[in-house]
C-alpha atoms as a PDB file:
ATOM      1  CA  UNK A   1     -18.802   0.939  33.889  1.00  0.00           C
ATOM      2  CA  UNK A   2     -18.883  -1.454  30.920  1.00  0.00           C
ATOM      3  CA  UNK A   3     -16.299  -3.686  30.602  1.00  0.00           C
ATOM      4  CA  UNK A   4     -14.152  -3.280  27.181  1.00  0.00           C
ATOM      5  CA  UNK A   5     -13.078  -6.564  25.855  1.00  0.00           C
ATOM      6  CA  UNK A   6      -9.546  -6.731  25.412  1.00  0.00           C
ATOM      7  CA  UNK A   7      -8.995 -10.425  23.624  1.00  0.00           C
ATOM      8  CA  UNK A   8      -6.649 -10.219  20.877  1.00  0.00           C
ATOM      9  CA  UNK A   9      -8.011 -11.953  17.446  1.00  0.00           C
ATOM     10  CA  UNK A  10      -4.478 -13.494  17.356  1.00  0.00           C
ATOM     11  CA  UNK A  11      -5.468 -15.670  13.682  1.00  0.00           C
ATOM     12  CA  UNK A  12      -6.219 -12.456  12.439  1.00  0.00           C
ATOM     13  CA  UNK A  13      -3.653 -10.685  13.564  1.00  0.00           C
ATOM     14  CA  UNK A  14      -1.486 -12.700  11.426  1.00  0.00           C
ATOM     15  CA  UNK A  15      -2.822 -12.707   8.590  1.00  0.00           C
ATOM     16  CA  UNK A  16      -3.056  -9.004   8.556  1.00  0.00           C
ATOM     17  CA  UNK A  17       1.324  -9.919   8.880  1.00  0.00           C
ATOM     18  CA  UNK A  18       0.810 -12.358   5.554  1.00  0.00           C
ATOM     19  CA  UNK A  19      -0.851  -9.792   3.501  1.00  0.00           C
ATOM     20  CA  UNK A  20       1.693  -6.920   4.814  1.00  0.00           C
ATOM     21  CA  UNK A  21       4.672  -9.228   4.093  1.00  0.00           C
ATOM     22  CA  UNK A  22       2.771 -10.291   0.860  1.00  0.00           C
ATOM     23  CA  UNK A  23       2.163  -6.836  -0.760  1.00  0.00           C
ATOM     24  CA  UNK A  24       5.703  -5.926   0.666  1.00  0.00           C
ATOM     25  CA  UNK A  25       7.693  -8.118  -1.498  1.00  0.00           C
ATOM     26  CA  UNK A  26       5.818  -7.596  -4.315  1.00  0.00           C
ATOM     27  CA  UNK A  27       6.426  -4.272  -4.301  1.00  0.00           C
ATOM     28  CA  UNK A  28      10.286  -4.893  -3.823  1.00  0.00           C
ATOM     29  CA  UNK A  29      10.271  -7.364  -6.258  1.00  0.00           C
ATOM     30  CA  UNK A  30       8.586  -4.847  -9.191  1.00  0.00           C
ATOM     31  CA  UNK A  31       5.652  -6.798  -8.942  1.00  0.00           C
ATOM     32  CA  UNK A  32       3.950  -2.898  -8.365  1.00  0.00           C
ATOM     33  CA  UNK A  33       5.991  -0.770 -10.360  1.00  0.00           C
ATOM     34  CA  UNK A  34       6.566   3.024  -8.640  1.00  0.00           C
ATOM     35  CA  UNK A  35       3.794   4.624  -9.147  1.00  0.00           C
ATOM     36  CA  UNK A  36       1.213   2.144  -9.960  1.00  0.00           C
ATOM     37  CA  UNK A  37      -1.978   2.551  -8.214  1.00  0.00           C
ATOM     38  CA  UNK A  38      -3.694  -0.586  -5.733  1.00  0.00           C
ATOM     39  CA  UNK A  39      -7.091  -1.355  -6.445  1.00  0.00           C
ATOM     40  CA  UNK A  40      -8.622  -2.699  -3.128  1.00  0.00           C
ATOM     41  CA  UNK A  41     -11.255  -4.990  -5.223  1.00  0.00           C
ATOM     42  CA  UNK A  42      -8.219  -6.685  -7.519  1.00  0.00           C
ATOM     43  CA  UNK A  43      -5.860  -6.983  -4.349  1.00  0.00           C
ATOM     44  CA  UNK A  44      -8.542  -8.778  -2.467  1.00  0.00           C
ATOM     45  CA  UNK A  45      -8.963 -11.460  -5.508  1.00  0.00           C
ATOM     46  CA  UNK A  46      -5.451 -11.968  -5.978  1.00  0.00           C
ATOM     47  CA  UNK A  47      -4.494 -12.620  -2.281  1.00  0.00           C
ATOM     48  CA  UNK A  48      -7.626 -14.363  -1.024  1.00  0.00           C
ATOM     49  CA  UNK A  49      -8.446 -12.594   2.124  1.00  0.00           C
ATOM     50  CA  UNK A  50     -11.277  -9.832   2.749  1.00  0.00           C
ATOM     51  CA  UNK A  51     -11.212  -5.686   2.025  1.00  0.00           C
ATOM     52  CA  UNK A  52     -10.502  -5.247   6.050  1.00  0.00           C
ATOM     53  CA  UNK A  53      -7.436  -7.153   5.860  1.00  0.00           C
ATOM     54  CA  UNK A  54      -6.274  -5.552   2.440  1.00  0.00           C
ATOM     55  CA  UNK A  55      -7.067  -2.026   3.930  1.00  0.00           C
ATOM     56  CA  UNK A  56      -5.267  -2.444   7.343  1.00  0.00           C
ATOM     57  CA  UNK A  57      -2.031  -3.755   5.159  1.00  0.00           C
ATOM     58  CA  UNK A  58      -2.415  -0.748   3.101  1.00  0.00           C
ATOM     59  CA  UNK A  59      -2.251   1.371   6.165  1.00  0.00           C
ATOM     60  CA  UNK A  60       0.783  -0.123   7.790  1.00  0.00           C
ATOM     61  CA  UNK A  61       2.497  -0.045   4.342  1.00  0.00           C
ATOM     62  CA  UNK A  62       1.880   3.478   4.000  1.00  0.00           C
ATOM     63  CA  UNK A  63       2.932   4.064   7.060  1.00  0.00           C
ATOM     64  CA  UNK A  64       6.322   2.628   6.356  1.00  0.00           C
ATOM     65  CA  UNK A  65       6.643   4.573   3.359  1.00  0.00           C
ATOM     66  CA  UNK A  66       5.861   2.109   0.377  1.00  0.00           C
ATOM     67  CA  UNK A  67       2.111   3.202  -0.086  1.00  0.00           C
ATOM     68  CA  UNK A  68       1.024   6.940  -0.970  1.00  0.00           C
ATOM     69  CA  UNK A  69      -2.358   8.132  -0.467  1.00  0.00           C
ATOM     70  CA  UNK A  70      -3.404  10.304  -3.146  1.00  0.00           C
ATOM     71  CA  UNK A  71      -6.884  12.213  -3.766  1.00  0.00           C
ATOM     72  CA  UNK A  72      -9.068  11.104  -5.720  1.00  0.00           C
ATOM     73  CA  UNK A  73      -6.698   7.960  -6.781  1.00  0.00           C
ATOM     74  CA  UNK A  74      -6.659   6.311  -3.667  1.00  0.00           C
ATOM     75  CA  UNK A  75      -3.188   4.114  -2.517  1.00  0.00           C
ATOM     76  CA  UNK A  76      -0.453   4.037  -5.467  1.00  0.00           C
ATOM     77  CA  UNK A  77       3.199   2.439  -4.643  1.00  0.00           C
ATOM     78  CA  UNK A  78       5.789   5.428  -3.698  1.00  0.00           C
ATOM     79  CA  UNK A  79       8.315   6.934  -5.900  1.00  0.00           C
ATOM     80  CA  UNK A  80      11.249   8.120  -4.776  1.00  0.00           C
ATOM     81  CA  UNK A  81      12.981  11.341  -5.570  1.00  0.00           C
ATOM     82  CA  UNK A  82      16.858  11.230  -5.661  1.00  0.00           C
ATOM     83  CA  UNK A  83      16.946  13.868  -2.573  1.00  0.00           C
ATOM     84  CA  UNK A  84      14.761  11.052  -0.521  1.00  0.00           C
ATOM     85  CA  UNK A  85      17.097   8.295  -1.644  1.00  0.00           C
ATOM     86  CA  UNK A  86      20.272  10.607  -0.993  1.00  0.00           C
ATOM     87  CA  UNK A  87      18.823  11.090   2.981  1.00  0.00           C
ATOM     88  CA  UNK A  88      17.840   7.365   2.923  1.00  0.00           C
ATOM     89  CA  UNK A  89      21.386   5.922   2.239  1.00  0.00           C
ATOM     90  CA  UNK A  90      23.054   8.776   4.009  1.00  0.00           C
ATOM     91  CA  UNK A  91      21.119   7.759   7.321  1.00  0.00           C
ATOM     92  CA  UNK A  92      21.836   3.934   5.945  1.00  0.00           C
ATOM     93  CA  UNK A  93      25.233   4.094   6.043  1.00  0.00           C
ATOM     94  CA  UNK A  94      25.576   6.014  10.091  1.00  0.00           C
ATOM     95  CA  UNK A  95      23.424   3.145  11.666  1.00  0.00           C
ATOM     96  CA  UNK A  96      24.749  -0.010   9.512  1.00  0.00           C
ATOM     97  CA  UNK A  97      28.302   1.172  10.339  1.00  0.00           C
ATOM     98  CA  UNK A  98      27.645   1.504  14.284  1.00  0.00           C
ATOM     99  CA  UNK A  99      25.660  -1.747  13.871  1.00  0.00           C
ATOM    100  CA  UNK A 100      29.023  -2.735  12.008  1.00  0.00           C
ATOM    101  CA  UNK A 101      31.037  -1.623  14.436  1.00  0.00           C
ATOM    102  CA  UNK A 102      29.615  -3.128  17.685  1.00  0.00           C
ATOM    103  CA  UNK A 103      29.023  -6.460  15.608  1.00  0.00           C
ATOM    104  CA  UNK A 104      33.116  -7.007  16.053  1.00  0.00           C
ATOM    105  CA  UNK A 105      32.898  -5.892  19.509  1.00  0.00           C
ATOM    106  CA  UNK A 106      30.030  -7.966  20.962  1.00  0.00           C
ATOM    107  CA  UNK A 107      30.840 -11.016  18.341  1.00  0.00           C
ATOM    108  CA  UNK A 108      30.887 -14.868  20.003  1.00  0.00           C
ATOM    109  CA  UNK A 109      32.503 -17.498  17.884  1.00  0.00           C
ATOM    110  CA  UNK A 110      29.282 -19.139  17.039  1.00  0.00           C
ATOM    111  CA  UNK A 111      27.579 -15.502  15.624  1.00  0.00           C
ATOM    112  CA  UNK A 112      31.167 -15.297  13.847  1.00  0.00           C
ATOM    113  CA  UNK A 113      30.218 -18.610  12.129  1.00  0.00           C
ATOM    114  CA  UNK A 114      26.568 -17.766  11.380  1.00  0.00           C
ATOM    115  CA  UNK A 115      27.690 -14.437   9.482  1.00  0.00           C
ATOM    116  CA  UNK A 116      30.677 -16.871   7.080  1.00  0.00           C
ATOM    117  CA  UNK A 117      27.743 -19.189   6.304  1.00  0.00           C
ATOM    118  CA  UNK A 118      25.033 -15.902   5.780  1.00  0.00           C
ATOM    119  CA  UNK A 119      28.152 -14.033   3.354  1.00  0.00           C
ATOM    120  CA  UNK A 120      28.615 -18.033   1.408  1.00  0.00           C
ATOM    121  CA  UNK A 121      24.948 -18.391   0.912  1.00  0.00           C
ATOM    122  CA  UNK A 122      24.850 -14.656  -0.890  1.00  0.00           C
ATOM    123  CA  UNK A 123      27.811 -15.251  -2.667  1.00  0.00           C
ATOM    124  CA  UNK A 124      26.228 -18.290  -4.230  1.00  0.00           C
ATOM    125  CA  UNK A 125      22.904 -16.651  -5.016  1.00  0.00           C
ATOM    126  CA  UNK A 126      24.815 -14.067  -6.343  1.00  0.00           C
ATOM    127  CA  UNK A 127      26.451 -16.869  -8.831  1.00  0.00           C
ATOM    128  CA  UNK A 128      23.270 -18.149  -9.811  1.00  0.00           C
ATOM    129  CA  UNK A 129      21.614 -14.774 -10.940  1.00  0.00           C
ATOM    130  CA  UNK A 130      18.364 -15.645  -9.071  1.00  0.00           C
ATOM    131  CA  UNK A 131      16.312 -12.511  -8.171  1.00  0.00           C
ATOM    132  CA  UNK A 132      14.601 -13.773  -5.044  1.00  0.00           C
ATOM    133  CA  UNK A 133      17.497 -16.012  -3.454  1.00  0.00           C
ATOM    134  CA  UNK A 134      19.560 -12.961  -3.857  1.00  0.00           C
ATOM    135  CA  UNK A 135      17.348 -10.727  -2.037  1.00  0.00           C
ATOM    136  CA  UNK A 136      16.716 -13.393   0.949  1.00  0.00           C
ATOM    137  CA  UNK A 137      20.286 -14.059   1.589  1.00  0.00           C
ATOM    138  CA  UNK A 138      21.036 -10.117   1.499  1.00  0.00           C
ATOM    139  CA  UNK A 139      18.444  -9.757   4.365  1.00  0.00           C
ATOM    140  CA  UNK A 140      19.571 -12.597   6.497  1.00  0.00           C
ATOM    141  CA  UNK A 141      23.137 -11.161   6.662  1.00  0.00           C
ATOM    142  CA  UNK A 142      20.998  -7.828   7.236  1.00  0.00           C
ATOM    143  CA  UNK A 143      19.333  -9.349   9.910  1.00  0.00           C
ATOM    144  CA  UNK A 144      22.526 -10.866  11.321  1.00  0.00           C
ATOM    145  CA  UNK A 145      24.327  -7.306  11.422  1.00  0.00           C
ATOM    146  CA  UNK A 146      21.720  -5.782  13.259  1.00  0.00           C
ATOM    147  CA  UNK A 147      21.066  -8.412  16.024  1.00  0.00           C
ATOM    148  CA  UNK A 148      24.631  -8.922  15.980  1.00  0.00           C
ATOM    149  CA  UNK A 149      24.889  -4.697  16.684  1.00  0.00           C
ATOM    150  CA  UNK A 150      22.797  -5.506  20.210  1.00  0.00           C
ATOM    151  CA  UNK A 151      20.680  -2.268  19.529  1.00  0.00           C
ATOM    152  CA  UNK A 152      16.696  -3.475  19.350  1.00  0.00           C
ATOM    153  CA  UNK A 153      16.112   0.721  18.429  1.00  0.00           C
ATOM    154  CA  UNK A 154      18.890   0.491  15.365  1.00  0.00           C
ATOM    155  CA  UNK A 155      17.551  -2.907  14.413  1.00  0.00           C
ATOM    156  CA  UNK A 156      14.201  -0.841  14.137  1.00  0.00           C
ATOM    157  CA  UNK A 157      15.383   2.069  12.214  1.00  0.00           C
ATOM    158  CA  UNK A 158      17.581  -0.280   9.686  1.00  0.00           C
ATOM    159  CA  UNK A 159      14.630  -2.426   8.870  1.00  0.00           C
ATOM    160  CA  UNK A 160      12.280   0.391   8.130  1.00  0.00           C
ATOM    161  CA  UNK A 161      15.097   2.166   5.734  1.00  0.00           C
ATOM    162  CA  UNK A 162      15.672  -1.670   4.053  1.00  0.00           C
ATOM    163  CA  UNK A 163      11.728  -1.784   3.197  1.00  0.00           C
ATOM    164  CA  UNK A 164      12.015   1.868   1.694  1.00  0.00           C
ATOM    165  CA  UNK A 165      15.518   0.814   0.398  1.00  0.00           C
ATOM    166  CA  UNK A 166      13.950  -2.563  -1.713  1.00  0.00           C
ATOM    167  CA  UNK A 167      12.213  -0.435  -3.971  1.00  0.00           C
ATOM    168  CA  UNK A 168      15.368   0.395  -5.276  1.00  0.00           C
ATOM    169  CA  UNK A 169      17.214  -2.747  -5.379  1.00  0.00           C
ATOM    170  CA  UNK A 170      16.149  -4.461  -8.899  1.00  0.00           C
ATOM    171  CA  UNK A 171      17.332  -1.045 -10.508  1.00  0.00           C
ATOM    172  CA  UNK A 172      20.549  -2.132 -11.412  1.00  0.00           C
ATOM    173  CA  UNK A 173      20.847  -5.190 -11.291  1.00  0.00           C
ATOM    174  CA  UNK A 174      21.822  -5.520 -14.648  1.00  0.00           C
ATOM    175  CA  UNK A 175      24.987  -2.821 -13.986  1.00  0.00           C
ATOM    176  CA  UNK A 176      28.049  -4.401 -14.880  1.00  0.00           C
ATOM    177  CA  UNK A 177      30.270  -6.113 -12.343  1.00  0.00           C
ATOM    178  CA  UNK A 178      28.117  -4.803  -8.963  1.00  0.00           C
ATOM    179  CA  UNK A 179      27.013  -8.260  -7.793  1.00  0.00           C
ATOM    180  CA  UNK A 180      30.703  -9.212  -7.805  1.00  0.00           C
ATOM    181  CA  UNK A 181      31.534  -6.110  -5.743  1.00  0.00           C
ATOM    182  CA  UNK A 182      29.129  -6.400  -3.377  1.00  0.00           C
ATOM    183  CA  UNK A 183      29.795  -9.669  -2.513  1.00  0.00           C
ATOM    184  CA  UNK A 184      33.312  -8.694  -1.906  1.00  0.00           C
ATOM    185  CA  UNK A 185      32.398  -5.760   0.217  1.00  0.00           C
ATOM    186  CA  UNK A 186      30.814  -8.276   3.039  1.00  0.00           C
ATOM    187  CA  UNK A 187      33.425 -10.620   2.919  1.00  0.00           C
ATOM    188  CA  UNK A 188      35.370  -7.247   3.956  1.00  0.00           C
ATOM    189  CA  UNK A 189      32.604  -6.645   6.479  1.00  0.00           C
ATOM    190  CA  UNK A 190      32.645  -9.961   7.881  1.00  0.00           C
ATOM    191  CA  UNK A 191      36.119 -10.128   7.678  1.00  0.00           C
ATOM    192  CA  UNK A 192      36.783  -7.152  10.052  1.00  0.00           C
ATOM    193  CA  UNK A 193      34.015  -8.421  12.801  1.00  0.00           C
ATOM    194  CA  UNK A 194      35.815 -11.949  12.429  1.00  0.00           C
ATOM    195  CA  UNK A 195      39.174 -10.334  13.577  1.00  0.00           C
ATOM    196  CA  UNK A 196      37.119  -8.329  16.105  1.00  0.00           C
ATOM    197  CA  UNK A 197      38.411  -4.766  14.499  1.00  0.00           C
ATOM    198  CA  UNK A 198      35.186  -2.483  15.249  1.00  0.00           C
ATOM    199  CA  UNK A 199      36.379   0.663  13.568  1.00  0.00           C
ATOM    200  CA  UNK A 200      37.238  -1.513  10.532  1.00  0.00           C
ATOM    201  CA  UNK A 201      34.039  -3.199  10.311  1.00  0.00           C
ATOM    202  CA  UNK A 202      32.348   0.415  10.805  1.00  0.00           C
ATOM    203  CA  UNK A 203      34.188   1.430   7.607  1.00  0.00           C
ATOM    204  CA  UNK A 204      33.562  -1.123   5.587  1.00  0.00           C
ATOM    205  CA  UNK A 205      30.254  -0.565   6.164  1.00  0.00           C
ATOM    206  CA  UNK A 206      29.883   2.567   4.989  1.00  0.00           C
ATOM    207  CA  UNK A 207      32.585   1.919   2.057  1.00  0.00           C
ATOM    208  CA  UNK A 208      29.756  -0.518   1.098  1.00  0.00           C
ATOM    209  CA  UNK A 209      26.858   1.492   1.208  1.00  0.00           C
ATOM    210  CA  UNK A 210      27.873   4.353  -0.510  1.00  0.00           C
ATOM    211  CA  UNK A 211      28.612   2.247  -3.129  1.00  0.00           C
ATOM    212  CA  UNK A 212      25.561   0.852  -3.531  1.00  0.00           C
ATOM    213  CA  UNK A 213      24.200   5.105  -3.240  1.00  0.00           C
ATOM    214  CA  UNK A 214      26.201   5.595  -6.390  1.00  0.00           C
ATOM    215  CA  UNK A 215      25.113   2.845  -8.666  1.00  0.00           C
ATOM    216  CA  UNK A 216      21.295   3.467  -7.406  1.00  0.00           C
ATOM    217  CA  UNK A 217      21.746   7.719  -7.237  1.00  0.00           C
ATOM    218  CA  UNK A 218      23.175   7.103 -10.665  1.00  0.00           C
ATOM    219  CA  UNK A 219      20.441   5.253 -12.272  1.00  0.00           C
ATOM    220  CA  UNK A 220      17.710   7.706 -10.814  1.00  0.00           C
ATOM    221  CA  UNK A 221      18.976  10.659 -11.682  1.00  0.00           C
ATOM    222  CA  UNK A 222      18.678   8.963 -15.534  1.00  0.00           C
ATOM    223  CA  UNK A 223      15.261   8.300 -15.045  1.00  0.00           C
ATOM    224  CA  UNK A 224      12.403  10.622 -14.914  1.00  0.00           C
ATOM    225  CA  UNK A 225       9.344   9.649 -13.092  1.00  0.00           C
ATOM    226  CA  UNK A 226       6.887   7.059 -14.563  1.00  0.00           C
ATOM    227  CA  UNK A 227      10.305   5.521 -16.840  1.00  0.00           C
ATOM    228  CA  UNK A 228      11.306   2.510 -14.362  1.00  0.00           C
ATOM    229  CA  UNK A 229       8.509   0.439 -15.006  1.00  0.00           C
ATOM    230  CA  UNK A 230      10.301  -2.771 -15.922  1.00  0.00           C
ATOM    231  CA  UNK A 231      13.723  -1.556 -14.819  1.00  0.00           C
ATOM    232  CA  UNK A 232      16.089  -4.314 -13.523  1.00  0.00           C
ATOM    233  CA  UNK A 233      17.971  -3.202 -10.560  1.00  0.00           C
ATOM    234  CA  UNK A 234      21.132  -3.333  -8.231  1.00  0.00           C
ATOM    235  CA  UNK A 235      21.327  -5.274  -5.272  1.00  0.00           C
ATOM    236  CA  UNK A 236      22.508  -2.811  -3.074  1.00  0.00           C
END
């Protein structure tokens, strides 16, 4: 029998992660507006890599959601319909308030004092208005609720609804007063899994969710289809 080689390209293997991560956020960050379709040829010149690598990031992209195939067009970035966003924050706001919830129960002292300095640096990137230091200081409190939840398959389910969920963040940005709100709406979280209050924590969870579902159900169901291009959105 012949023997199959089994050595893993691992330089390859990550950059297959840098052009995933690299079409990711610029589709979160309206870079590719909803819609728009991804021309293999122009991808390959803008990121510097080959067609295999821009073909197998398409695939795992499309796989999470954020790419759709369509005849004759080939890959074009997702929409979403306002009964997918509906099941998306619905489903949201279950796992982040369990993850919520066992956060105060399984909290040390030194995770207690990772999530105050994660909830400072949003609240200060939420002062200066800057697009992308908001949206990295949102995900590392993100990440710190879910690894703080102990759950490796919730961790897994959150992060695949936050990729589908960045589409809609820029949205409504501009909406008055939400930044302010949601800043005060983790302080509550982080407040409750400081004084170690799990059902607390679970509800301010999903108190803070389904606010963010209203301002971003609200803004789709004002939009028809192919009208968000150029959008600003809300941090949710």
């Amino acid at each position: 029998m012949a023997r199959v080689n089994l050595q893993i390209a691992k330089q390859s293997a990550t950059l297959r992660g840098q052009v995933e991560e690299k079409l990711r956020l610029a589709i979160s960050d309206g870079v590719f507006k909803p819609g728009e379709r991804l021309i293999e040829r122009e991808l390959c010149e803008s990121l510097g890599v080959s067609r295999t690598s821009v073909r197998e990031a398409l695939r795992q992209l499309e796989a999470e959601g954020l790419i759709t195939s369509v005849p004759h067009r080939g890959p074009v970035v997702s929409t979403m319909s306002v009964d997918e966003a509906e099941q998306l924050y619905a489903l949201r706001a279950l796992l982040e308030g369990y993850a919520g919830q066992r956060c105060a129960e399984l909290a040390t002292a030194s995770f207690k004092q990772r999530l105050r300095e994660a909830v400072e640096t949003f609240a200060q990137a939420a002062a200066s208005g800057e697009r992308r230091a908001l949206v990295v200081a949102k995900a590392k409190f993100y990440d710190l609720l879910m690894e703080g939840s102990g759950n490796a398959f919730v961790k897994q389910t959150l992060t695949s609804l936050h990729n589908r969920i960045n589409m809609l963040r820029f949205t409504s940005m501009t909406q008055p007063g939400r930044l302010d709100r949601s800043v005060a709406e983790i302080r509550d979280i982080v407040a409750a899994i400081e004084a170690g209050d799990g059902a607390r924590a679970g509800e301010a969870c999903r108190h803070h969710i389904e606010e963010a579902a209203k301002v971003a159900l609200s803004y789709l169901r004002r939009v028809q289809p192919g009208e968000t291009d150029g959008a600003e959105a809300a941090l949710t």
